[in-house]
C-alpha atoms as a PDB file:
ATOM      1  CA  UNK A   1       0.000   0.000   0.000  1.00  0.00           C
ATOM      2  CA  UNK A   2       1.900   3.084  -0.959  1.00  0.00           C
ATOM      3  CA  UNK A   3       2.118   5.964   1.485  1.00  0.00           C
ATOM      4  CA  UNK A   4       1.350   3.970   4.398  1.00  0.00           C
ATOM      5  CA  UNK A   5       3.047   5.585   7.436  1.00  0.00           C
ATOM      6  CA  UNK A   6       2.200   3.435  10.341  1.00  0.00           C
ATOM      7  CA  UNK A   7       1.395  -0.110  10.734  1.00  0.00           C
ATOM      8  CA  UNK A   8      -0.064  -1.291  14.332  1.00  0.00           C
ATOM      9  CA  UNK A   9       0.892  -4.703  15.552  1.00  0.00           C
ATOM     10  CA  UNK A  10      -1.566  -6.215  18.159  1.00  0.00           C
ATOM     11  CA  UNK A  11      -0.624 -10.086  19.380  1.00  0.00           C
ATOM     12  CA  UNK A  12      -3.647 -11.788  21.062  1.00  0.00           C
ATOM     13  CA  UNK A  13      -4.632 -14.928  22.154  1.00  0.00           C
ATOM     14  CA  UNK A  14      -8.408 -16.433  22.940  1.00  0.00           C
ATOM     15  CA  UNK A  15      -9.662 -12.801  23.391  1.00  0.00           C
ATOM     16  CA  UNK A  16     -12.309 -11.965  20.663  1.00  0.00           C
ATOM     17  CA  UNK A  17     -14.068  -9.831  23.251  1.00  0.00           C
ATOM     18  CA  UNK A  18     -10.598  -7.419  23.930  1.00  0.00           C
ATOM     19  CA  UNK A  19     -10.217  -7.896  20.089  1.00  0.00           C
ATOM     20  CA  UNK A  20     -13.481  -6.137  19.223  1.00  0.00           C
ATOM     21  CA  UNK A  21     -12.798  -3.792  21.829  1.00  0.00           C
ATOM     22  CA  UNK A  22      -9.772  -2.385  20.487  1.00  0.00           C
ATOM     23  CA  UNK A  23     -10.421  -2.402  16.884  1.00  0.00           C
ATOM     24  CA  UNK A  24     -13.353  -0.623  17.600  1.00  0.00           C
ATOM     25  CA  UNK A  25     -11.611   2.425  19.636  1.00  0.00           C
ATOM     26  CA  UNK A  26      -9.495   1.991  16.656  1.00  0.00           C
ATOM     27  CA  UNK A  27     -11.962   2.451  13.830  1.00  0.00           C
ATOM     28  CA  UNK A  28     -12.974   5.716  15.681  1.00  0.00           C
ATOM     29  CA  UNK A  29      -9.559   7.046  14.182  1.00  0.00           C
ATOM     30  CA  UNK A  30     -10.879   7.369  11.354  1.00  0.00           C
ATOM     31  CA  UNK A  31      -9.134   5.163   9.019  1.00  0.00           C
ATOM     32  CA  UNK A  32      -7.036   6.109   5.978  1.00  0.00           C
ATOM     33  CA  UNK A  33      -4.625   3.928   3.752  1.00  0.00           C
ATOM     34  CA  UNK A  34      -2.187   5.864   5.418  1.00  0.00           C
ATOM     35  CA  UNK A  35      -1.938   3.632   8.473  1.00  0.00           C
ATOM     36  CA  UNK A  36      -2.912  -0.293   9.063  1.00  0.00           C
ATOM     37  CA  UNK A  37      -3.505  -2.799  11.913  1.00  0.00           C
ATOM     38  CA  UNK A  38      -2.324  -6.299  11.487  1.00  0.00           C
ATOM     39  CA  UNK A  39      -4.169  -8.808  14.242  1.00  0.00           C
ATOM     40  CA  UNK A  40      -2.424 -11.522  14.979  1.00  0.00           C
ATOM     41  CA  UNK A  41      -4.154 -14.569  16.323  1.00  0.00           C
ATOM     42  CA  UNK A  42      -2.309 -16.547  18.282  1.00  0.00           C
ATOM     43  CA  UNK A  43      -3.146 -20.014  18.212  1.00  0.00           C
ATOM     44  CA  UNK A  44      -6.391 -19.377  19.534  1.00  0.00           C
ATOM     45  CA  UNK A  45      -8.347 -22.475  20.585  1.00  0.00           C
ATOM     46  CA  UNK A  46     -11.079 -21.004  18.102  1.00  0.00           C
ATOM     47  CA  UNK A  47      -9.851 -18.896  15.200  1.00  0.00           C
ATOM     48  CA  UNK A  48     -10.441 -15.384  16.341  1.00  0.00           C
ATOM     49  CA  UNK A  49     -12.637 -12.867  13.499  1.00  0.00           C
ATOM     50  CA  UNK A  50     -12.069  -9.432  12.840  1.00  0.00           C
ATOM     51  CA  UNK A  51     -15.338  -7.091  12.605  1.00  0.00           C
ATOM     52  CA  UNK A  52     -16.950  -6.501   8.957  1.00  0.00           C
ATOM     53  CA  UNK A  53     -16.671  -3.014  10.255  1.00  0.00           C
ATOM     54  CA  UNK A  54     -12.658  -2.982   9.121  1.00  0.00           C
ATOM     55  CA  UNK A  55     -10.934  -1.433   6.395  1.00  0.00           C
ATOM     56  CA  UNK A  56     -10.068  -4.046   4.076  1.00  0.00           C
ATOM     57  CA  UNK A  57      -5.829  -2.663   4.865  1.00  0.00           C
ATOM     58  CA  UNK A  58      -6.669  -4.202   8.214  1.00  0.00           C
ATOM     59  CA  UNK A  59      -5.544  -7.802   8.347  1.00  0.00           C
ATOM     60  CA  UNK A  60      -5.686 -10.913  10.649  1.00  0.00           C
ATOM     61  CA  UNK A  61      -3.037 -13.596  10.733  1.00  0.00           C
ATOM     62  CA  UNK A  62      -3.116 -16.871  12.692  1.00  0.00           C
ATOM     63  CA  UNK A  63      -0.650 -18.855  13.773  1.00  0.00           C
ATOM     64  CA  UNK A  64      -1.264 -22.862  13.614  1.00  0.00           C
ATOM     65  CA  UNK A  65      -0.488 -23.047  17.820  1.00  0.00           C
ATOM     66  CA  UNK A  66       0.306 -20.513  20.113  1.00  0.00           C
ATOM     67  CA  UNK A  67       3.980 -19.451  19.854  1.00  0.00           C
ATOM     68  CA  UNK A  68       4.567 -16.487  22.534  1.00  0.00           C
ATOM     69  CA  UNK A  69       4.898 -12.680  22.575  1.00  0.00           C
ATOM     70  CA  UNK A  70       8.100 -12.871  20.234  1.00  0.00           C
ATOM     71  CA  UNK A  71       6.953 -14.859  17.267  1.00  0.00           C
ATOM     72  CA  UNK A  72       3.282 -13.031  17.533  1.00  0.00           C
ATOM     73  CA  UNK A  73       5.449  -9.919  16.700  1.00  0.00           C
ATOM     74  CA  UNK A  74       7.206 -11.200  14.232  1.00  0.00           C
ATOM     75  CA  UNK A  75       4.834 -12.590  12.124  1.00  0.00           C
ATOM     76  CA  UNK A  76       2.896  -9.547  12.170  1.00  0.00           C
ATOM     77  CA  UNK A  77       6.048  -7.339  11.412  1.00  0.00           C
ATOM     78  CA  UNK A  78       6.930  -9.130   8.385  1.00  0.00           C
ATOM     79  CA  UNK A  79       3.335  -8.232   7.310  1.00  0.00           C
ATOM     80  CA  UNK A  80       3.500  -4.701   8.023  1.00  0.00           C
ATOM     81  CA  UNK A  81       3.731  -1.781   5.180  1.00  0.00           C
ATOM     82  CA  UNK A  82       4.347   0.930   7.493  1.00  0.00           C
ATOM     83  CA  UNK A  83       7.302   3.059   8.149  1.00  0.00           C
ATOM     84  CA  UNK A  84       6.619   2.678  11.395  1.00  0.00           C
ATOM     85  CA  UNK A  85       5.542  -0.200  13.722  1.00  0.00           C
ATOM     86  CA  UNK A  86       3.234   0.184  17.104  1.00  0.00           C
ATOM     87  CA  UNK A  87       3.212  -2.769  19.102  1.00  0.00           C
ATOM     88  CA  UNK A  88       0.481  -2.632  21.303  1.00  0.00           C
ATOM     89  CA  UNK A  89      -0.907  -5.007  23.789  1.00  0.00           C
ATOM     90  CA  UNK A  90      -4.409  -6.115  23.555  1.00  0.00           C
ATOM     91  CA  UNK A  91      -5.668  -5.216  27.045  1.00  0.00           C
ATOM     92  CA  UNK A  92      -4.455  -1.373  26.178  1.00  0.00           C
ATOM     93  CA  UNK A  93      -7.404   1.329  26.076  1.00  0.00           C
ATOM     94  CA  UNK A  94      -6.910   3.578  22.846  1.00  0.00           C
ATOM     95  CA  UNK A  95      -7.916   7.016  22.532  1.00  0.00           C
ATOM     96  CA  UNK A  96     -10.126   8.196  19.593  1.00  0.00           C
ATOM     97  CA  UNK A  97      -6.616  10.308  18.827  1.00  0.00           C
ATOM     98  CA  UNK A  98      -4.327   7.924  19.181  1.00  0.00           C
ATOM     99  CA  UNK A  99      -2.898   8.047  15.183  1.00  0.00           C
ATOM    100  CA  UNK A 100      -3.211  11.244  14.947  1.00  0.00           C
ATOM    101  CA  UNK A 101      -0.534  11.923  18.070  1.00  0.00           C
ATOM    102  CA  UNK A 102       1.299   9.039  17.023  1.00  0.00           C
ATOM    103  CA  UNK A 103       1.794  10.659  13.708  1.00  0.00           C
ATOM    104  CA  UNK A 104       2.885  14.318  14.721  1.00  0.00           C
ATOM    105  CA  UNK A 105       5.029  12.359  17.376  1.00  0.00           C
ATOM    106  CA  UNK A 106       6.946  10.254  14.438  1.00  0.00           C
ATOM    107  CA  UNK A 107       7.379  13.229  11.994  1.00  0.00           C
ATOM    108  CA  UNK A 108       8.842  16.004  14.865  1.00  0.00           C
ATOM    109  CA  UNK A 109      10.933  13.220  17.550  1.00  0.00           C
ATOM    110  CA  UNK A 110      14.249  11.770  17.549  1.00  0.00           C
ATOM    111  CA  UNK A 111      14.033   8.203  18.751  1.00  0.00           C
ATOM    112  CA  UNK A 112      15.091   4.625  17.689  1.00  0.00           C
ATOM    113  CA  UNK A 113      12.299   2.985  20.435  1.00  0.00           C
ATOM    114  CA  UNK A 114       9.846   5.035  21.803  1.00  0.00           C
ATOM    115  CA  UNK A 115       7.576   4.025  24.451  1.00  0.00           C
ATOM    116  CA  UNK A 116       4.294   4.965  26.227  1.00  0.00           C
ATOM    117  CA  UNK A 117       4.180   4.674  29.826  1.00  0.00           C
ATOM    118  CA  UNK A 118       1.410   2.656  31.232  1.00  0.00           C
ATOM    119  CA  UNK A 119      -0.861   3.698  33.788  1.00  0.00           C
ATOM    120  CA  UNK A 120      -3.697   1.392  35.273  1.00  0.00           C
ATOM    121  CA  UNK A 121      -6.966   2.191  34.124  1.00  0.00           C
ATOM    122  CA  UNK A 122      -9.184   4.400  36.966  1.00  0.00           C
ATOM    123  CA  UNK A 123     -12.300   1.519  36.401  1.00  0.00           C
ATOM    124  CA  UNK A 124      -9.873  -1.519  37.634  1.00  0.00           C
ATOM    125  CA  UNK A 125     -10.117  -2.766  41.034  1.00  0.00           C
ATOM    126  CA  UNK A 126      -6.624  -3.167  42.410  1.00  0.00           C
ATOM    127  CA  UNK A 127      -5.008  -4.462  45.339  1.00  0.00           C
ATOM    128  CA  UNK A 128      -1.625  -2.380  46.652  1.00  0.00           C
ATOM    129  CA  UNK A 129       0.598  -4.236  44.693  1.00  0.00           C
ATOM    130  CA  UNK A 130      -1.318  -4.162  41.926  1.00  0.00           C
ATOM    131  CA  UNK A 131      -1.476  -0.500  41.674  1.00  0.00           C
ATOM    132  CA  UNK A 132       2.108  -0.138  42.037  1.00  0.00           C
ATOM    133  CA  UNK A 133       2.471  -2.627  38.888  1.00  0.00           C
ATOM    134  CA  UNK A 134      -0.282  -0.270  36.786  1.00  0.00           C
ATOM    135  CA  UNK A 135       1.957   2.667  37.408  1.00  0.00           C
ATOM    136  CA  UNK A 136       5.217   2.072  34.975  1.00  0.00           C
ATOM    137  CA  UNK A 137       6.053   5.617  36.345  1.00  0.00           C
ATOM    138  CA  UNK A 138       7.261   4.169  39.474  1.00  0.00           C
ATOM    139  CA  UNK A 139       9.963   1.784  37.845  1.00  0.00           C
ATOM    140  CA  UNK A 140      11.526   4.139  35.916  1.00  0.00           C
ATOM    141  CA  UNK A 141      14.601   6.220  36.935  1.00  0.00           C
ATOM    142  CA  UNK A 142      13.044   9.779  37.555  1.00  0.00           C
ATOM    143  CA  UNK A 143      16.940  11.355  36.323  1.00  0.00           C
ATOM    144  CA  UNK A 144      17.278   9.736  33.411  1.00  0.00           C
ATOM    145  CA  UNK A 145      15.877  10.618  30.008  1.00  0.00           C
ATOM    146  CA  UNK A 146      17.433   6.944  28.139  1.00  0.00           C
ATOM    147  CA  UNK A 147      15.004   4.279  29.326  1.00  0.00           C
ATOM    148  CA  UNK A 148      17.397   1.716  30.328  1.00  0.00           C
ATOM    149  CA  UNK A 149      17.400  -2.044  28.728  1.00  0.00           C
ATOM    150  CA  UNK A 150      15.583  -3.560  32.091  1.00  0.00           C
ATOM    151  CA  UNK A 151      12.424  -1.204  31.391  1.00  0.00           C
ATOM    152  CA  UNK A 152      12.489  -1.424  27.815  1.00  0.00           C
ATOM    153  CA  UNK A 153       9.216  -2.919  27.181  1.00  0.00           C
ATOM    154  CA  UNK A 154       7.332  -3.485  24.098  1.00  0.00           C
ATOM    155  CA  UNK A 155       3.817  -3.733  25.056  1.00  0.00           C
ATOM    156  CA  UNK A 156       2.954  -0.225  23.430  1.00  0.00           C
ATOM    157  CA  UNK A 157       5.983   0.753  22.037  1.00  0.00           C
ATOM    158  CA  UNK A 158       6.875   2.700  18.365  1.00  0.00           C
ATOM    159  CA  UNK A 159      10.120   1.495  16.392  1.00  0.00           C
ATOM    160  CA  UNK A 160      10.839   1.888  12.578  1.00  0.00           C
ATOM    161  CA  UNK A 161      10.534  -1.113  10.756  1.00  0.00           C
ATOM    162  CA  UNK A 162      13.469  -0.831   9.200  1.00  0.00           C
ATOM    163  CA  UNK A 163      15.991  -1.475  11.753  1.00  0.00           C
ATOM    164  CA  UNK A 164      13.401  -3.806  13.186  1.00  0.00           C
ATOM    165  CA  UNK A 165      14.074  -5.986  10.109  1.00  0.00           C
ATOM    166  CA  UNK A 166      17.539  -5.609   9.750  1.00  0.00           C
ATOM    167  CA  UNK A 167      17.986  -7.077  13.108  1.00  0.00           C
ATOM    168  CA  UNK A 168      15.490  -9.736  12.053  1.00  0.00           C
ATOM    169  CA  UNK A 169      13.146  -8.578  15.158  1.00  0.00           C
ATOM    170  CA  UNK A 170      12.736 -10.579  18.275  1.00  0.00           C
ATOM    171  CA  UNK A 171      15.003 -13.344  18.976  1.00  0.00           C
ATOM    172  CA  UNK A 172      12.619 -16.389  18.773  1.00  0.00           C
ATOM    173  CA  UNK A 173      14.248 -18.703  20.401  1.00  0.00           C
ATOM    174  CA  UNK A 174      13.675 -16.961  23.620  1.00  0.00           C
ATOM    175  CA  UNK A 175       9.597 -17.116  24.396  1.00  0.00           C
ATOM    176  CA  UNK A 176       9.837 -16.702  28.177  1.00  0.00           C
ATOM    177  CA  UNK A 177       9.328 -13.754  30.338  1.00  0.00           C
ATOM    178  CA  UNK A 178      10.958 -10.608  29.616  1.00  0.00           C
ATOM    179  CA  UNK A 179      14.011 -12.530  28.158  1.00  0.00           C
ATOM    180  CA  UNK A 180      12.751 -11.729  24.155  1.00  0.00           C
ATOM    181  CA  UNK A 181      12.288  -7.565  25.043  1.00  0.00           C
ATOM    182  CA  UNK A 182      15.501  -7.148  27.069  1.00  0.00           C
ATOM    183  CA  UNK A 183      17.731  -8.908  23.912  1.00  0.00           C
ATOM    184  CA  UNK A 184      16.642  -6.935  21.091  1.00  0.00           C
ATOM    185  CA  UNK A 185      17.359  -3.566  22.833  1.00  0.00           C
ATOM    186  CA  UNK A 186      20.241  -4.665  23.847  1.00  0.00           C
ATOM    187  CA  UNK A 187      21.361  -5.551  20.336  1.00  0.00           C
ATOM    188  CA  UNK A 188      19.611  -2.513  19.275  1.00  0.00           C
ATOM    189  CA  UNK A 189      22.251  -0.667  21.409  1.00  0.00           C
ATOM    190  CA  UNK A 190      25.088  -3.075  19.925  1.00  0.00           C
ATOM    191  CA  UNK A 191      23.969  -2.027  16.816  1.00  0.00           C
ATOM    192  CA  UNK A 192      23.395   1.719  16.937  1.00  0.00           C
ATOM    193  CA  UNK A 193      20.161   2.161  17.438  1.00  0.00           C
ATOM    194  CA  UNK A 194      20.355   3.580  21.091  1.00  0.00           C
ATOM    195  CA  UNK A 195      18.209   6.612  21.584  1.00  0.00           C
ATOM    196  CA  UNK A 196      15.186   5.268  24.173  1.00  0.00           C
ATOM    197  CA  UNK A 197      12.701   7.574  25.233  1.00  0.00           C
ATOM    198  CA  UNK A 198       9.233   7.822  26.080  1.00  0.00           C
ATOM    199  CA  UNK A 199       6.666   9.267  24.405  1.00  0.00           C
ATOM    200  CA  UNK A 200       6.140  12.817  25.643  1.00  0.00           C
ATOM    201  CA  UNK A 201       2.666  13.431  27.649  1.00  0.00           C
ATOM    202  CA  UNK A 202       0.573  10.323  26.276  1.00  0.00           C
ATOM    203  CA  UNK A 203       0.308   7.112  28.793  1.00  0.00           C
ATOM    204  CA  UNK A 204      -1.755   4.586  27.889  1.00  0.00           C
ATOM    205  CA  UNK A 205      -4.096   2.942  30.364  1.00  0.00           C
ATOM    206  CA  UNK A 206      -3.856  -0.584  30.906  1.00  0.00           C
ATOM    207  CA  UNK A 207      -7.312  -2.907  31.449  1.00  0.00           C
ATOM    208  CA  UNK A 208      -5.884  -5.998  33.166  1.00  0.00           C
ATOM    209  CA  UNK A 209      -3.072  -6.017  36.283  1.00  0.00           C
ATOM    210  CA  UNK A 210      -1.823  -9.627  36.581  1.00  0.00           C
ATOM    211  CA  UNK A 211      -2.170 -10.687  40.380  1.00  0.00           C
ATOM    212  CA  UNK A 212       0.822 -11.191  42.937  1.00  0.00           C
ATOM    213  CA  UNK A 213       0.614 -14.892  42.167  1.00  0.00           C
ATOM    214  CA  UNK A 214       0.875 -14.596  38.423  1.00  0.00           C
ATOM    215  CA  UNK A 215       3.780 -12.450  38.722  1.00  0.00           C
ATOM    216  CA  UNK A 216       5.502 -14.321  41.211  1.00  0.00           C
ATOM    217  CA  UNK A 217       5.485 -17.196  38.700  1.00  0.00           C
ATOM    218  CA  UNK A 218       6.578 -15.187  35.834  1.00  0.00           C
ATOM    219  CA  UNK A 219       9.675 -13.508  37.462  1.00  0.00           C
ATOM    220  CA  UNK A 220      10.434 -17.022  38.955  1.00  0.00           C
ATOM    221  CA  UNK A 221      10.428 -18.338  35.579  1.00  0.00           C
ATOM    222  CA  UNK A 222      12.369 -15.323  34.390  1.00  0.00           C
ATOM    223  CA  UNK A 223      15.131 -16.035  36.908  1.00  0.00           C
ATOM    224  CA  UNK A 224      15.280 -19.785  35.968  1.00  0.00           C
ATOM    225  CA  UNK A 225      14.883 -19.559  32.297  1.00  0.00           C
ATOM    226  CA  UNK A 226      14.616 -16.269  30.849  1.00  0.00           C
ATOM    227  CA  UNK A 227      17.665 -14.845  32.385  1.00  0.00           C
ATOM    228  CA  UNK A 228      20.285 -17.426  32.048  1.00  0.00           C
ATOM    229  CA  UNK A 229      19.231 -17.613  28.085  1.00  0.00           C
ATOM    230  CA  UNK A 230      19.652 -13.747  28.348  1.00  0.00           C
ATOM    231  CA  UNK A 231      23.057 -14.155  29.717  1.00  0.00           C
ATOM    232  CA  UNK A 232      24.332 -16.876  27.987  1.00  0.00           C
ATOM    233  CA  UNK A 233      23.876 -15.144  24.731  1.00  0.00           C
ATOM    234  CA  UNK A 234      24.678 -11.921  26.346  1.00  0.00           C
ATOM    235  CA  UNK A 235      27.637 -12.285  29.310  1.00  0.00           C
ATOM    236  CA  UNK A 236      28.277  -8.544  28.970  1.00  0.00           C
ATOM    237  CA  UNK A 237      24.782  -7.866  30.399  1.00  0.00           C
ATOM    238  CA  UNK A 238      25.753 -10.199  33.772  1.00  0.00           C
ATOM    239  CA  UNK A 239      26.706  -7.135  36.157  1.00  0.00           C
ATOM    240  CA  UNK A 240      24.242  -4.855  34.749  1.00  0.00           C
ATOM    241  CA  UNK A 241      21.542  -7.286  35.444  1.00  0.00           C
ATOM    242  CA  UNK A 242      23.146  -9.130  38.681  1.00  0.00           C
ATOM    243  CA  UNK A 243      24.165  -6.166  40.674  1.00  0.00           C
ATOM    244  CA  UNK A 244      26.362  -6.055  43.830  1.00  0.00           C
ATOM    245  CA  UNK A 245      27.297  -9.823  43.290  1.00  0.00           C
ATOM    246  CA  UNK A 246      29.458 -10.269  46.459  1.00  0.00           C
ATOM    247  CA  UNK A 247      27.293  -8.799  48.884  1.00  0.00           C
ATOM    248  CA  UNK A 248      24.700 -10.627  47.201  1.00  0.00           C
ATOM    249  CA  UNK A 249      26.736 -13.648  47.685  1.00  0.00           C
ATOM    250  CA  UNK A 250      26.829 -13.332  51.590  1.00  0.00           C
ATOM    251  CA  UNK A 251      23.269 -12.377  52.311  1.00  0.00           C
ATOM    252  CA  UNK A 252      22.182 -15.217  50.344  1.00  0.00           C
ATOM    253  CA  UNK A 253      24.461 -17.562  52.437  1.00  0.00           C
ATOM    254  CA  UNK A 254      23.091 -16.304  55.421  1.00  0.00           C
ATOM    255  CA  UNK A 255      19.412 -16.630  54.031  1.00  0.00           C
ATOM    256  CA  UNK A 256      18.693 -13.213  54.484  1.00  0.00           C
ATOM    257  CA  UNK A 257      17.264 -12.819  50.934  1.00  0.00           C
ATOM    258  CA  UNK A 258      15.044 -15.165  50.677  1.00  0.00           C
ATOM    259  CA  UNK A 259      13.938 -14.463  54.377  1.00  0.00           C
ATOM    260  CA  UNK A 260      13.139 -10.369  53.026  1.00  0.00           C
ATOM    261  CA  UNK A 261      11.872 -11.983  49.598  1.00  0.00           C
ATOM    262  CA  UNK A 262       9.093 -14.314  52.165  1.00  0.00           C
ATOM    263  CA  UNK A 263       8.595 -11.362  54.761  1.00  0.00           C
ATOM    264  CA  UNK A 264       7.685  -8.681  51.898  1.00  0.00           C
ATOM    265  CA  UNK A 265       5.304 -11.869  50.124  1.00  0.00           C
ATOM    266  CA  UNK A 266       3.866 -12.389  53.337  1.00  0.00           C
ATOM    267  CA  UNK A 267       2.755  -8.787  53.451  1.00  0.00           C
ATOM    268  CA  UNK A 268       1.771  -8.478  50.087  1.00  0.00           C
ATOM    269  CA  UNK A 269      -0.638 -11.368  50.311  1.00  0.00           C
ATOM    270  CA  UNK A 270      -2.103  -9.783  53.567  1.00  0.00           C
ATOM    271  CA  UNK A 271      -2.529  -6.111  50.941  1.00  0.00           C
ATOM    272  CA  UNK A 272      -1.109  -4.401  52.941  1.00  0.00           C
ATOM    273  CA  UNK A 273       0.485  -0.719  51.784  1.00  0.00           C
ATOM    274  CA  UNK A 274       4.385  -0.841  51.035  1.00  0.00           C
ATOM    275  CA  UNK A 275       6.864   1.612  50.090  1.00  0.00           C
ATOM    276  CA  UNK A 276       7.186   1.637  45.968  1.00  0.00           C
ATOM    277  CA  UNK A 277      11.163   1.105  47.031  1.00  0.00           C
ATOM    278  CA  UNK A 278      10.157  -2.275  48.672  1.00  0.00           C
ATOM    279  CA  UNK A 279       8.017  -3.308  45.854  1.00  0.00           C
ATOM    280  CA  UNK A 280      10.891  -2.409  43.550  1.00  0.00           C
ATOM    281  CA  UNK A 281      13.492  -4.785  45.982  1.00  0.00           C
ATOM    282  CA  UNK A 282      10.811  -7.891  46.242  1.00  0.00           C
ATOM    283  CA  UNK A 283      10.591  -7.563  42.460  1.00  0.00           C
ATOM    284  CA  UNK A 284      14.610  -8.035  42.230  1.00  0.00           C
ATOM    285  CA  UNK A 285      14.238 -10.437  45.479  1.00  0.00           C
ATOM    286  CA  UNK A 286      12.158 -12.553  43.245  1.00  0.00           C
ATOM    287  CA  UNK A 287      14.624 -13.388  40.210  1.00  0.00           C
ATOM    288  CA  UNK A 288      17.680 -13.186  42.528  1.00  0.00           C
ATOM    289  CA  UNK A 289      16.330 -16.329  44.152  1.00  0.00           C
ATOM    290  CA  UNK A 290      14.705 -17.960  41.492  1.00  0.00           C
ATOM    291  CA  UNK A 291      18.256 -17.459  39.952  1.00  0.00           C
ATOM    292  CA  UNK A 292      20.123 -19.058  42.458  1.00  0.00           C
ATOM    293  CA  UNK A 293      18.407 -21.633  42.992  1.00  0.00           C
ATOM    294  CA  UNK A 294      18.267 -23.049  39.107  1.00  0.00           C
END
């Protein structure tokens, strides 16, 4: 499709009700052949259907089984026509301006990966914790203007598609937690591409905060998986990632770790009100431990 400017990439799985949800705040953008959407279904249990309300540039593309996060991209990548590439996450709310701010954003900024931060959505009931994970805000170093390779996340993210294709996108080999995100910034950094910065006065709010127990299990799985297959390909990444290794070392000897990593769980589970600083520490408690004890 000539002229087309900006292809969004949505990944979703067993969700035709956040489907139709999204493409509809989408058609109220007012389509043109100047920007796309490219669904990608993946491996639904039942083949997932786009509205007879979309353009016919918008697409759907299913994958035979359900492949992860990195291969969802892809696939709809490859597909894409647009300059530029939104990935955006399914359970995202999207404004009835939401191309049109994209678009002055991409013609007048400077950026290799730009991101919007999330913020939960004011309808959600949330527990403590939960409302600290809503808020990206509160992971995010407040001094800095680079988003650093940790918090680089592509769940509503802009990137040009071509140095997403030159790097040959997400490394699919990794489909675990986090693992998938944190390697191709960091080989967008190897490779040049290493301005980072969020997208100026336009959060996104988010529909659906995964519960203490679901994230327990993905940053457990993160430590025991995702991170050694980040390291091994990526040693350099080790101290970066693994901070403070000696003291580490002796508090988790002593079992002082995993006692915090329990005491702060225990309190979490009971919702009560911490610190965002504690959150942050049972976050890196979490894959610490999961880490050491692979």
């Amino acid at each position: 499709m000539p002229g087309c400017e900006l292809s969004i990439v949505i990944p979703v799985h067993d969700d035709q009700a956040s489907l139709e949800r999204i493409t509809n705040e989408l058609l109220e953008n007012q389509p043109t052949p100047a920007w796309e959407v490219i669904v990608v279904d993946d491996g639904s249990p039942r083949p997932l259907k786009l509205s007879s309300k979309c353009p016919d540039n918008w697409k759907m593309t299913r994958l035979d089984q359900q492949s992860g996060a990195a291969v969802a991209r892809n696939t709809g990548v490859k597909q894409a026509r647009g300059t530029h590439i939104a990935l955006l996450s399914v359970f995202l709310k999207v404004p009835k301006d939401y191309v049109q701010r994209i678009s002055g954003f991409i013609s007048s900024a400077e950026f290799d990966v730009a991101v919007h931060l999330l913020e939960s959505a004011p309808e959600l009931t949330l527990d403590p914790f939960q409302r600290f994970l809503g808020s990206q805000k509160e992971r995010l170093d407040p001094t800095s203007t680079q988003i650093s390779i940790k918090n680089t996340l592509f769940t509503a993210a802009i990137i040009k598609k071509e140095p997403f294709c030159k790097l040959k996108g997400f490394d699919e080999s990794m489909q675990h937690y986090g693992g998938h995100e944190m390697d191709f910034a960091h080989r967008l950094d190897q490779a040049g591409y290493t301005k980072r910065i969020i997208i100026p006065d336009f959060p996104l709010q988010r529909l659906k905060i995964e519960s203490h127990i679901r994230i327990r299990q993905r940053l457990q799985e993160y430590g025991t998986v995702g991170l050694p297959a980040l390291l091994h390909k990526h040693p350099e990444l080790k101290l970066d990632i693994l901070a403070h290794p000696l003291l580490w070392r002796v508090l988790s000897i002593l079992g002082i770790t995993r006692f915090m990593e329990k005491r702060i769980s225990r309190k979490i589970e009971t919702d009560r009100k911490l610190a965002h600083q504690i959150y942050r520490l049972y976050l890196h408690l979490i894959v610490r431990n999961a880490w050491d004890a692979r």
